[in-house]
Protein backbone atom coordinates (compact mmCIF):
# COMPACT_ATOMS: atom_id res chain seq x y z
CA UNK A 1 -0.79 6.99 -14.34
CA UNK A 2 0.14 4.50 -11.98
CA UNK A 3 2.50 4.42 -8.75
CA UNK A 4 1.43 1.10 -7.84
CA UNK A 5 0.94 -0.56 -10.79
CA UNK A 6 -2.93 -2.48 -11.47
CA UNK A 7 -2.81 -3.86 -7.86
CA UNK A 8 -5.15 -1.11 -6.77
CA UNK A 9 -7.64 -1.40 -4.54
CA UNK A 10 -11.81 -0.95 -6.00
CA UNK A 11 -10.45 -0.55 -8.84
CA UNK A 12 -9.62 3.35 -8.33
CA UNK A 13 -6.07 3.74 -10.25
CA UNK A 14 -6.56 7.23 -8.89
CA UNK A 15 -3.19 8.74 -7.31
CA UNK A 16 -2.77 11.25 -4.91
CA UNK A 17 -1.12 14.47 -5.94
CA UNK A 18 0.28 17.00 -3.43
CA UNK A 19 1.43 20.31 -4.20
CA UNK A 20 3.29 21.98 -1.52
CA UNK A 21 1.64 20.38 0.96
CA UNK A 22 -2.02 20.64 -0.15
CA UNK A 23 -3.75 17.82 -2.04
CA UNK A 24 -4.42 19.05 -5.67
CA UNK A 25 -5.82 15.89 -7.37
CA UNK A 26 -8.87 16.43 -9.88
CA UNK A 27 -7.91 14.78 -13.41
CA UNK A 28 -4.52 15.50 -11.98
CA UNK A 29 -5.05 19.09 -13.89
CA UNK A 30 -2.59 20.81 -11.71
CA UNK A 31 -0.33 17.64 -12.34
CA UNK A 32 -0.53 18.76 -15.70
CA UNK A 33 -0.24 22.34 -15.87
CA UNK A 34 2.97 22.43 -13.45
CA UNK A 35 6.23 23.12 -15.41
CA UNK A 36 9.33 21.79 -14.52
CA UNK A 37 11.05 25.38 -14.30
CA UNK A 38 9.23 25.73 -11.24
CA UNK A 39 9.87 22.59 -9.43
CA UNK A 40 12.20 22.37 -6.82
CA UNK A 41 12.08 18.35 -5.63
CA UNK A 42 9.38 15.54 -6.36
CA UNK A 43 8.93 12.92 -4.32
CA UNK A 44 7.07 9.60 -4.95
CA UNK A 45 5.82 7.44 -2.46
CA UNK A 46 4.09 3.91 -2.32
CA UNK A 47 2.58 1.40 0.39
CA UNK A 48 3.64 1.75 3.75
CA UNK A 49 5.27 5.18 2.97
CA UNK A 50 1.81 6.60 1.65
CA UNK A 51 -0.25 5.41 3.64
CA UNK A 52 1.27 6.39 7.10
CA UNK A 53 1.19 9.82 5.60
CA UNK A 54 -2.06 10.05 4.04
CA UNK A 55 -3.94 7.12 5.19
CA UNK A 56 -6.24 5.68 2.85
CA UNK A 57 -6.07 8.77 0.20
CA UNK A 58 -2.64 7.39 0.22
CA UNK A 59 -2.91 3.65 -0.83
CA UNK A 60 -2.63 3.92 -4.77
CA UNK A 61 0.02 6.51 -3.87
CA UNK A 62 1.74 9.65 -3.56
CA UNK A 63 3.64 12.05 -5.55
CA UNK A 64 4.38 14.95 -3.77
CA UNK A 65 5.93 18.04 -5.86
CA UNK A 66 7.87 21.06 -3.71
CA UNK A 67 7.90 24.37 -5.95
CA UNK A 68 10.55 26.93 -5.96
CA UNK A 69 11.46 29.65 -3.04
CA UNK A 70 13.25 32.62 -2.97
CA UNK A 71 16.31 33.17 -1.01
CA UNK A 72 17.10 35.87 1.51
CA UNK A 73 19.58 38.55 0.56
CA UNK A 74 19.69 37.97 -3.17
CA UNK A 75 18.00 38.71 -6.58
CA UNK A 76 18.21 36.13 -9.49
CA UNK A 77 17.21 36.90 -12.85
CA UNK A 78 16.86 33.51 -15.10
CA UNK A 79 15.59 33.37 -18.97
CA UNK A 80 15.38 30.35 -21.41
CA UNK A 81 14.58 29.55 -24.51
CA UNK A 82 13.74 26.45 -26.41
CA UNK A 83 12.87 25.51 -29.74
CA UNK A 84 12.23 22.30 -31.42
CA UNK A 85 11.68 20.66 -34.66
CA UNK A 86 9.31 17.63 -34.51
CA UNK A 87 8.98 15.21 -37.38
CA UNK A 88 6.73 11.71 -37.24
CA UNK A 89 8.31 9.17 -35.41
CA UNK A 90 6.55 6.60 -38.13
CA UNK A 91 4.57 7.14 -41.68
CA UNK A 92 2.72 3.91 -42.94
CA UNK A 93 3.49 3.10 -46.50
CA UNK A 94 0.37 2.85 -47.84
CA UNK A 95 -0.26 1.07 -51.24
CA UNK A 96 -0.71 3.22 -54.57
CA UNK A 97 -3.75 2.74 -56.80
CA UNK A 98 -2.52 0.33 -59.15
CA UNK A 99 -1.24 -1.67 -56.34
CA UNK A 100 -4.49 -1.65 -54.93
CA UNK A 101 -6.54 -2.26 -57.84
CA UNK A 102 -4.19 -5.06 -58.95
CA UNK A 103 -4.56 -6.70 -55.27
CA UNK A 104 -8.46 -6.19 -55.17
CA UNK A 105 -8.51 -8.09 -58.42
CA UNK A 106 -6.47 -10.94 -57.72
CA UNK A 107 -8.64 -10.99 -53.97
CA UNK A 108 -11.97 -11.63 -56.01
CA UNK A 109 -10.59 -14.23 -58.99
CA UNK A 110 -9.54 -16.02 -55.82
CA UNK A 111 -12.97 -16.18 -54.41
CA UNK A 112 -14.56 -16.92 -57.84
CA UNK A 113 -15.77 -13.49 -58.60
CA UNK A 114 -15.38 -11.07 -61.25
CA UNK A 115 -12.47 -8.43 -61.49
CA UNK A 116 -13.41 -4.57 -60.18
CA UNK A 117 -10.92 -3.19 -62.65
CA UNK A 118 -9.91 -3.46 -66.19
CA UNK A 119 -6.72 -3.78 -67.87
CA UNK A 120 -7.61 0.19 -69.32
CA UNK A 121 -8.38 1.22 -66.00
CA UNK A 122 -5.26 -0.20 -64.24
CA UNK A 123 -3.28 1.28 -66.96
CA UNK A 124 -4.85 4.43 -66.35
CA UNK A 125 -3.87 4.29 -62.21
CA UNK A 126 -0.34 3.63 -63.18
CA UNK A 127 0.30 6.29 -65.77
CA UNK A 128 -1.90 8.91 -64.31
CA UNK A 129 -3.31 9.94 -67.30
CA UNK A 130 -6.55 10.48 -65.91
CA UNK A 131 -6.29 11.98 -62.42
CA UNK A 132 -9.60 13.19 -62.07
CA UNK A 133 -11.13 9.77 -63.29
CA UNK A 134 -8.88 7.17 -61.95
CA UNK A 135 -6.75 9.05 -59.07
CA UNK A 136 -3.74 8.00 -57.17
CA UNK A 137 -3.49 9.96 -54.15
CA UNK A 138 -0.96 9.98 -50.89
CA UNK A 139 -3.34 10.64 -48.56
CA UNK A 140 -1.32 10.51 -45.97
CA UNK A 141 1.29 12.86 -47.84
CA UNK A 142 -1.18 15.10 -48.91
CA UNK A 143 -2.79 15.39 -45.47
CA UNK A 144 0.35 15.67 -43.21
CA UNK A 145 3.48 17.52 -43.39
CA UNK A 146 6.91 15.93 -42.20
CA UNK A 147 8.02 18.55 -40.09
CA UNK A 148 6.57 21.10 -36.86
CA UNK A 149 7.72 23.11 -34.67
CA UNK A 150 7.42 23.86 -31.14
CA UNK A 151 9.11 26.91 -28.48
CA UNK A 152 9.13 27.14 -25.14
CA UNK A 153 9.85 30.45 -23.18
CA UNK A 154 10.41 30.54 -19.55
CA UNK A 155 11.39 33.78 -17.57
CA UNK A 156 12.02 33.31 -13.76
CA UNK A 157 12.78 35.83 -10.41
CA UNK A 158 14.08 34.82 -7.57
CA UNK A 159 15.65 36.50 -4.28
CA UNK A 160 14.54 38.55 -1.29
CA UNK A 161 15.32 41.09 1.45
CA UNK A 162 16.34 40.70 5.01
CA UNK A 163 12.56 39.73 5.87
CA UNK A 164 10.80 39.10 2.49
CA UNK A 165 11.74 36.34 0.36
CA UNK A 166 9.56 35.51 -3.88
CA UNK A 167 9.92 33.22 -6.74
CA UNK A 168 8.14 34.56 -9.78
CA UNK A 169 7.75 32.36 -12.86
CA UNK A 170 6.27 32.99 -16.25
CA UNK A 171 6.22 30.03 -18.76
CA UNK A 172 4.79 30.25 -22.24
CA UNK A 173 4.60 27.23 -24.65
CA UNK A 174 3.73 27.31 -28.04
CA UNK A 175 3.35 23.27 -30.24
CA UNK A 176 1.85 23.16 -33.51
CA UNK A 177 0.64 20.06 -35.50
CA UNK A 178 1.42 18.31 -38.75
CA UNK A 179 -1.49 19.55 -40.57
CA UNK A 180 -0.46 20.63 -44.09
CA UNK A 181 -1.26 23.50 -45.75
CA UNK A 182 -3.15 24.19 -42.76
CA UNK A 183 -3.63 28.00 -43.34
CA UNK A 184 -5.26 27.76 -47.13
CA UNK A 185 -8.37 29.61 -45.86
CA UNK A 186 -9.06 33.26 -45.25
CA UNK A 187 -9.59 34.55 -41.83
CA UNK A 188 -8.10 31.16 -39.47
CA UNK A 189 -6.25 28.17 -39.47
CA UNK A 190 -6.83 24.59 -39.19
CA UNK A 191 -3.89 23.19 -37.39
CA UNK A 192 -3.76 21.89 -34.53
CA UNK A 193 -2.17 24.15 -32.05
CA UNK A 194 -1.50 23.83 -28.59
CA UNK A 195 -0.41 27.00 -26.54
CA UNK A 196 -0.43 27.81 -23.03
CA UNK A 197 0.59 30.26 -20.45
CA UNK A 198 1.96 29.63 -16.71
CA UNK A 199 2.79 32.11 -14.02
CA UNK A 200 3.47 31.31 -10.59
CA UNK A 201 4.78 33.39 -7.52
CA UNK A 202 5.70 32.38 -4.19
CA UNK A 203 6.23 34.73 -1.43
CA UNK A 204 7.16 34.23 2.08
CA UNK A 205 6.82 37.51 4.17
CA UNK A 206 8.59 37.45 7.79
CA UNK A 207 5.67 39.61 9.57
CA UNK A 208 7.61 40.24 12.87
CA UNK A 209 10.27 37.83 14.35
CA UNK A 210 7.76 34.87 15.37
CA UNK A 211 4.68 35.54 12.91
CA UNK A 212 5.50 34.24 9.54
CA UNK A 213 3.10 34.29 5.82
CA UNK A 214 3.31 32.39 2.98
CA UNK A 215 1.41 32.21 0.03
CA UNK A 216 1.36 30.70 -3.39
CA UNK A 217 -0.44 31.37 -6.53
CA UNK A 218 -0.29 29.39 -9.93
CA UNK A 219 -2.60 30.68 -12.73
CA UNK A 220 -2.71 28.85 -16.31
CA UNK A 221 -4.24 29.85 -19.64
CA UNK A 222 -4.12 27.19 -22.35
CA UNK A 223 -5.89 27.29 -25.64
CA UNK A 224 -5.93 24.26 -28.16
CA UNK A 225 -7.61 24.24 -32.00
CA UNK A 226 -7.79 21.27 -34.02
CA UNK A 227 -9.64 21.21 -37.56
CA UNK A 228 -13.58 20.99 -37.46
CA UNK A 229 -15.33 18.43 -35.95
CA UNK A 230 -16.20 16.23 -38.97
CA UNK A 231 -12.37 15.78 -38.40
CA UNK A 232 -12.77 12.84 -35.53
CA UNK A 233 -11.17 9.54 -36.12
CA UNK A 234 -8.93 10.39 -39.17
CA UNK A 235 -5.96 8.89 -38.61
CA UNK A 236 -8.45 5.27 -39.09
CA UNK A 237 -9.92 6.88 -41.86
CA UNK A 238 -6.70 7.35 -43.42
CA UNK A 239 -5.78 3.54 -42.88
CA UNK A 240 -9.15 2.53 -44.10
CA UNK A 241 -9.32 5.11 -47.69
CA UNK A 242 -7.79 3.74 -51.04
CA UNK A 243 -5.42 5.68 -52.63
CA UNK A 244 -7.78 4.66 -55.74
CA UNK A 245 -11.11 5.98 -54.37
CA UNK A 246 -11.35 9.29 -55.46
CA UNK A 247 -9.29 12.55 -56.08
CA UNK A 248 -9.12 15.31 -53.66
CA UNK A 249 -10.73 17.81 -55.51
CA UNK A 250 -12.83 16.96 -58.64
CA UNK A 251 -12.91 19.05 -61.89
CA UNK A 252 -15.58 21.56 -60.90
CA UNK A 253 -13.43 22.11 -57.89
CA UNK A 254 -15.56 20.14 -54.84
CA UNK A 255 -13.99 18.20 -52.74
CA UNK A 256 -13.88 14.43 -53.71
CA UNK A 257 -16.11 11.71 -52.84
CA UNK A 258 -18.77 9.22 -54.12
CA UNK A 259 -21.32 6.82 -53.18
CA UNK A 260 -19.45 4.27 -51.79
CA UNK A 261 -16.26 6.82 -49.86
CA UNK A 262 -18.57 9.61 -48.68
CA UNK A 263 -16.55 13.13 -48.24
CA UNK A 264 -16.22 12.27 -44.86
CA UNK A 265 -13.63 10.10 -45.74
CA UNK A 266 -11.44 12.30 -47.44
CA UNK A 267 -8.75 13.27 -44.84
CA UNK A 268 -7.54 16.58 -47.24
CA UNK A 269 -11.00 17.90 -47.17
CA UNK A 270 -11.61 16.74 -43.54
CA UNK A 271 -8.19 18.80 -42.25
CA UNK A 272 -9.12 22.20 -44.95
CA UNK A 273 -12.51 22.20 -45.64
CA UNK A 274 -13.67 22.03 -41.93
CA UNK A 275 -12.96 24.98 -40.53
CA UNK A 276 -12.20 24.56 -36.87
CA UNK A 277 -12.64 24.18 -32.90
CA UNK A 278 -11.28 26.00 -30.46
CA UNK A 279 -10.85 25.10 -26.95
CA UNK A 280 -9.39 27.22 -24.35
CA UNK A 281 -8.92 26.65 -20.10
CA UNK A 282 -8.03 28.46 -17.21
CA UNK A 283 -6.75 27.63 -13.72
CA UNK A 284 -5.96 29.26 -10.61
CA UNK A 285 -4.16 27.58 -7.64
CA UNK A 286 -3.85 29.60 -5.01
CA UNK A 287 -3.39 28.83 -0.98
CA UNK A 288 -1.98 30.95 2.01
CA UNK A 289 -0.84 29.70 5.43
CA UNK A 290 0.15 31.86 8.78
CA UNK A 291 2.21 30.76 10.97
CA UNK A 292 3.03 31.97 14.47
CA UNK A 293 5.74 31.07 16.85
CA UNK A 294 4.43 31.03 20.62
CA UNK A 295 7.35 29.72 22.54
CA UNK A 296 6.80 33.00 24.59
CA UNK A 297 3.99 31.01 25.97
CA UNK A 298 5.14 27.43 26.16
CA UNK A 299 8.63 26.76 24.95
CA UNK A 300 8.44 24.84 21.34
CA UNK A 301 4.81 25.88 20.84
CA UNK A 302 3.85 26.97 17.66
CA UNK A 303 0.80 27.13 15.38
CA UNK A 304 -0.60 27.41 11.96
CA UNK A 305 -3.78 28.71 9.46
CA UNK A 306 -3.78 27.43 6.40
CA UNK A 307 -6.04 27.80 3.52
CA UNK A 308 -6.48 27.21 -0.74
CA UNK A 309 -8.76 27.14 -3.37
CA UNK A 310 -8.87 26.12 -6.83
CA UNK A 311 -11.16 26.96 -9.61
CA UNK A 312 -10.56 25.29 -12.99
CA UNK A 313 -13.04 26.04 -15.87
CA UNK A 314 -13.04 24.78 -19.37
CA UNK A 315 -14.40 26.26 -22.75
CA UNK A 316 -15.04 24.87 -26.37
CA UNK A 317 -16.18 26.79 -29.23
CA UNK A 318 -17.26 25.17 -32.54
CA UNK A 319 -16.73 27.15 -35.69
CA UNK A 320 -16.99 24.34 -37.84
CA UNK A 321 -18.69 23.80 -41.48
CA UNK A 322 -19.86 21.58 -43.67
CA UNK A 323 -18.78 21.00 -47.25
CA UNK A 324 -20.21 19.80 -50.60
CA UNK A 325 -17.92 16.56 -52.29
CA UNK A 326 -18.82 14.51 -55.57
CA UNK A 327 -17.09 13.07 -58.68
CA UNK A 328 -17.11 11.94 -62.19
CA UNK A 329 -18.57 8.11 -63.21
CA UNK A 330 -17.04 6.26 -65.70
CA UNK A 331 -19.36 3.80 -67.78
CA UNK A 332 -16.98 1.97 -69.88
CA UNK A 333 -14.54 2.40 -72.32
CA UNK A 334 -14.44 3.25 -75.60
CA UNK A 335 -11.42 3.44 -77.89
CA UNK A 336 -9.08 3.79 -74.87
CA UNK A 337 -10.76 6.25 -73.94
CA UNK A 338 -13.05 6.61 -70.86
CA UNK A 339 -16.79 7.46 -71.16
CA UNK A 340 -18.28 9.45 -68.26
CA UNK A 341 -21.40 8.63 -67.43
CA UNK A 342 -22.36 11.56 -65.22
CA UNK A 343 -21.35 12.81 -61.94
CA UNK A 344 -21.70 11.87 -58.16
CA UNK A 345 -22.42 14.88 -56.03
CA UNK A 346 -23.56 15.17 -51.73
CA UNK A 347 -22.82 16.61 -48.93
CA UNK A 348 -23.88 20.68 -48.23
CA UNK A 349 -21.63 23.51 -48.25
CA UNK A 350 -22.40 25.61 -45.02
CA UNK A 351 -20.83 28.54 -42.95
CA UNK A 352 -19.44 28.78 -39.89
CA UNK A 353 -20.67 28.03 -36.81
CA UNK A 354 -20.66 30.07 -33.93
CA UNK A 355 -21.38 28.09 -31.11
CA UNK A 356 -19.58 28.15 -27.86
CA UNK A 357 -20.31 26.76 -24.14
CA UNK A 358 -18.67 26.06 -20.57
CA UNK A 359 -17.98 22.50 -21.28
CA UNK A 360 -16.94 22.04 -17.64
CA UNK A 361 -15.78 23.77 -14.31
CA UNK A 362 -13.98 22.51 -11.50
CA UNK A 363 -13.92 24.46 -7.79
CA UNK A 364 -12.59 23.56 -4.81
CA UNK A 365 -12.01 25.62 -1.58
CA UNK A 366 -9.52 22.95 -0.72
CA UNK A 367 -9.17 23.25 2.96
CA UNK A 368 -8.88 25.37 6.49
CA UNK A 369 -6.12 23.57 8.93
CA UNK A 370 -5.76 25.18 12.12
CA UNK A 371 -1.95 23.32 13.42
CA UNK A 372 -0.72 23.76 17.50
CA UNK A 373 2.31 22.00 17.91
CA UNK A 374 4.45 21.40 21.26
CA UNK A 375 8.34 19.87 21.07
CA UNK A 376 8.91 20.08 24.66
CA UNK A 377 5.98 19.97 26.96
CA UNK A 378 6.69 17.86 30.20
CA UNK A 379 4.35 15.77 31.77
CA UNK A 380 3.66 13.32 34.38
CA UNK A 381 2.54 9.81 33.97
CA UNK A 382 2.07 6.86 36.38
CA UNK A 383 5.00 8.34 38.47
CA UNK A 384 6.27 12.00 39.58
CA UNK A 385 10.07 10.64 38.69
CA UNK A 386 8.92 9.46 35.02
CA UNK A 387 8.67 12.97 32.70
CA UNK A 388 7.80 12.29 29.25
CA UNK A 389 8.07 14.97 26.50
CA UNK A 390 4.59 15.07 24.57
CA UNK A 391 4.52 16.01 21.24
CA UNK A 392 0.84 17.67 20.69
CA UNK A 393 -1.25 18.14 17.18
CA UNK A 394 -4.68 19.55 17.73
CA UNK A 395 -5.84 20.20 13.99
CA UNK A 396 -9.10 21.56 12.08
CA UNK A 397 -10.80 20.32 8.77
CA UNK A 398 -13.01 22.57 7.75
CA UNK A 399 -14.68 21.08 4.43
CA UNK A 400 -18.75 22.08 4.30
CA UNK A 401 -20.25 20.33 6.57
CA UNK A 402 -17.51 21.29 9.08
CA UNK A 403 -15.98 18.50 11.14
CA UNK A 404 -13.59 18.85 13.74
CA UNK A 405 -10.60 16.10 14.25
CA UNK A 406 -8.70 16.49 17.74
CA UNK A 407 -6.15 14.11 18.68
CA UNK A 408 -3.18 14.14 21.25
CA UNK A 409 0.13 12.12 20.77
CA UNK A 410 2.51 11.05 23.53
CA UNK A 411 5.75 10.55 22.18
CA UNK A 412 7.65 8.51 25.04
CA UNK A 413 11.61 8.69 25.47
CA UNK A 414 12.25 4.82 25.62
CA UNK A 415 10.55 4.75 21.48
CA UNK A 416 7.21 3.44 22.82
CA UNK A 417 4.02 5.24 21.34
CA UNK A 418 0.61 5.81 23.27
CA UNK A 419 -1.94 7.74 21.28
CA UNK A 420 -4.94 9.36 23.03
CA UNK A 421 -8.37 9.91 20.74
CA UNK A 422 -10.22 13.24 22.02
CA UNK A 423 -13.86 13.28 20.97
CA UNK A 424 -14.96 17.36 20.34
């Protein structure tokens, strides 16, 4: 994702993402995870903007996402409901066997070299006498359905009392794949699924009259499956396979292959005969902040705690397998007829695995900010006539090793700025 375009500096393409005000950007996961239910405003900024705002986290830029509130006085209740049907944008028309074997013929006499296939044997392709011996097979047809199907549920609360105001959120989200006949064995399924699970509240609690707490908490549960992991690169495999190589199953019912396209080629045994992997993450967001209102002690004075923490963590299981493949050789021909010669067989037939590991975990205790701000306290400078009204920011990083940041801005009537460094 880029805000800036490739005119990054270092090469980091890396932007900044900001979720209610605290910086939430590892693999942009909560960028990811965030539904659009939930979203009240997103702004993006760029250059100048970013920068003055975030300084140099800032300079490949900002996007900077405000969630839902509730209101005071009120009580919403919201549900939706979406489902889809998704079909492939694009299907290649691959060529069919005789095509093929008529094309790899003409390729070699053109080079000087002998034909692959006979006249029998192209016969046989195009009238399909032989399916077992000289196949024709849609792999991509056979592989692939034309149409899924996805939903998406989203149920949302929203209101609040004279001093209490929440916005709860649960999303669930449900897409499956294109895999066909994905649910041929007994016990699971080899399509590739995608669900996952959001639920977010935000509360804002009015302690007393000048003492305010917020907090927000996002927690996600997705799981994905895909078939096994013999599975990888198919959609090349499926370019690269003739429709003329071998059948999908042979006559003693393995799955089809030979010397020269192993099993690991055929995309129908790759998607069934597989089993599967499973995948599965979980997220929690959450951050507080305190606020308290101290004009009673300096009028416009106020100050702030904030604090969040994130902990992502990531899970793969493999319960793939292994499968035996082979086929029938033809020698020649004799009286039309085809004269097998034997038959091809490799590859293992094994059970499921059972493996399963963290695969990777992500936590963050993001930061502690302690705010005191002044809109109106009057001082002196150079003069006793000349009052200026300072504007005053004293904050506190506290990432491990601690460090503390003080700084003091004078904000003078006449628009000129004079900012004075304090060293803790």
């Amino acid at each position: 994702m880029y805000v800036r375009g490739r005119q990054t500096l270092n090469g980091n393409d890396g932007i900044l993402v900001v979720i209610d005000g605290l910086e939430r950007d590892y693999g942009y996961q909560a960028l990811n995870y965030i539904s659009p239910e939930e979203v009240e405003s997103v702004t993006v900024l760029r250059d100048a903007a970013a920068v003055a705002l975030y300084g140099y986290k800032g300079v490949n830029g900002v996007i900077n996402i405000v969630t839902k509130r509730g209101k005071y006085n009120s009580r919403e209740i919201s549900f939706s409901y979406d489902h889809a049907f998704n079909r492939q944008a694009r299907k290649p028309e691959l060529a069919d066997a005789y095509t093929y074997g008529s094309a790899l013929n003409e390729a070699l006499m053109n080079d000087g070299r002998a034909v692959r296939y006979s006249q029998e044997e192209l016969e046989a392709f195009r009238s399909g006498k032989y399916p077992y011996l000289y196949p024709n097979v849609d792999w991509w047809g056979e592989t692939f359905r034309d149409v899924s199907a996805s939903d998406i549920a989203t149920l949302t609360f929203r209101g609040g009392s004279t001093r209490m105001r929440y916005f709860t959120m649960l999303n669930l989200q449900n897409d499956n794949g294109f895999i066909d006949q994905a649910n041929t064995n007994d016990g699971y399924s080899t399509q590739e699924k995608y669900s996952r699970g959001n639920f977010r509240t935000n509360l804002d609690i009015d302690l007393t009259g000048t003492t305010k707490l917020q907090t927000n908490i996002m927690g996600v549960l997705n799981e994905f499956s895909r078939p096994g992991l013999g599975s990888d690169n198919l959609i090349p495999k499926l370019y690269i396979l003739p429709s003329a190589a071998f059948p999908i199953k042979n006559e003693e019912g393995l799955w089809g292959g030979n010397a020269t396209w192993d099993g690991y080629f055929n995309s129908v045994a790759l998607t069934r005969g597989c089993a599967y992997t499973k995948g599965h993450t979980r997220a929690l967001y959450a951050d507080m902040s305190l606020r308290q209102d101290l004009s009673s002690i300096l009028k416009g004075l106020g100050g702030s705690v904030r604090m969040g923490y994130d902990n992502i963590a990531s899970y793969w299981g493999d319960h793939s397998k292994s499968f035996a493949y082979g086929s029938s050789t033809v020698s020649g021909w004799n009286g039309g007829e085809p004269i097998i010669s034997g038959t091809f067989t490799g590859g293992e037939e094994t059970g499921l695995k059972g493996d399963s590991k963290l695969d990777w975990q992500y936590r963050s205790f993001t930061s502690i900010s302690i705010w005191i701000t002044s809109a109106a306290l009057t001082t002196t400078l150079c003069t006793p006539c000349c009052s200026i009204p300072i504007s005053m920011i004293i904050r506190t990083v506290s990432i491990l090793p601690i460090t503390i940041k003080m700084q003091v801005y004078m904000v003078i009537t006449d628009t000129k700025t004079v900012t004075l460094p304090i060293s803790p």
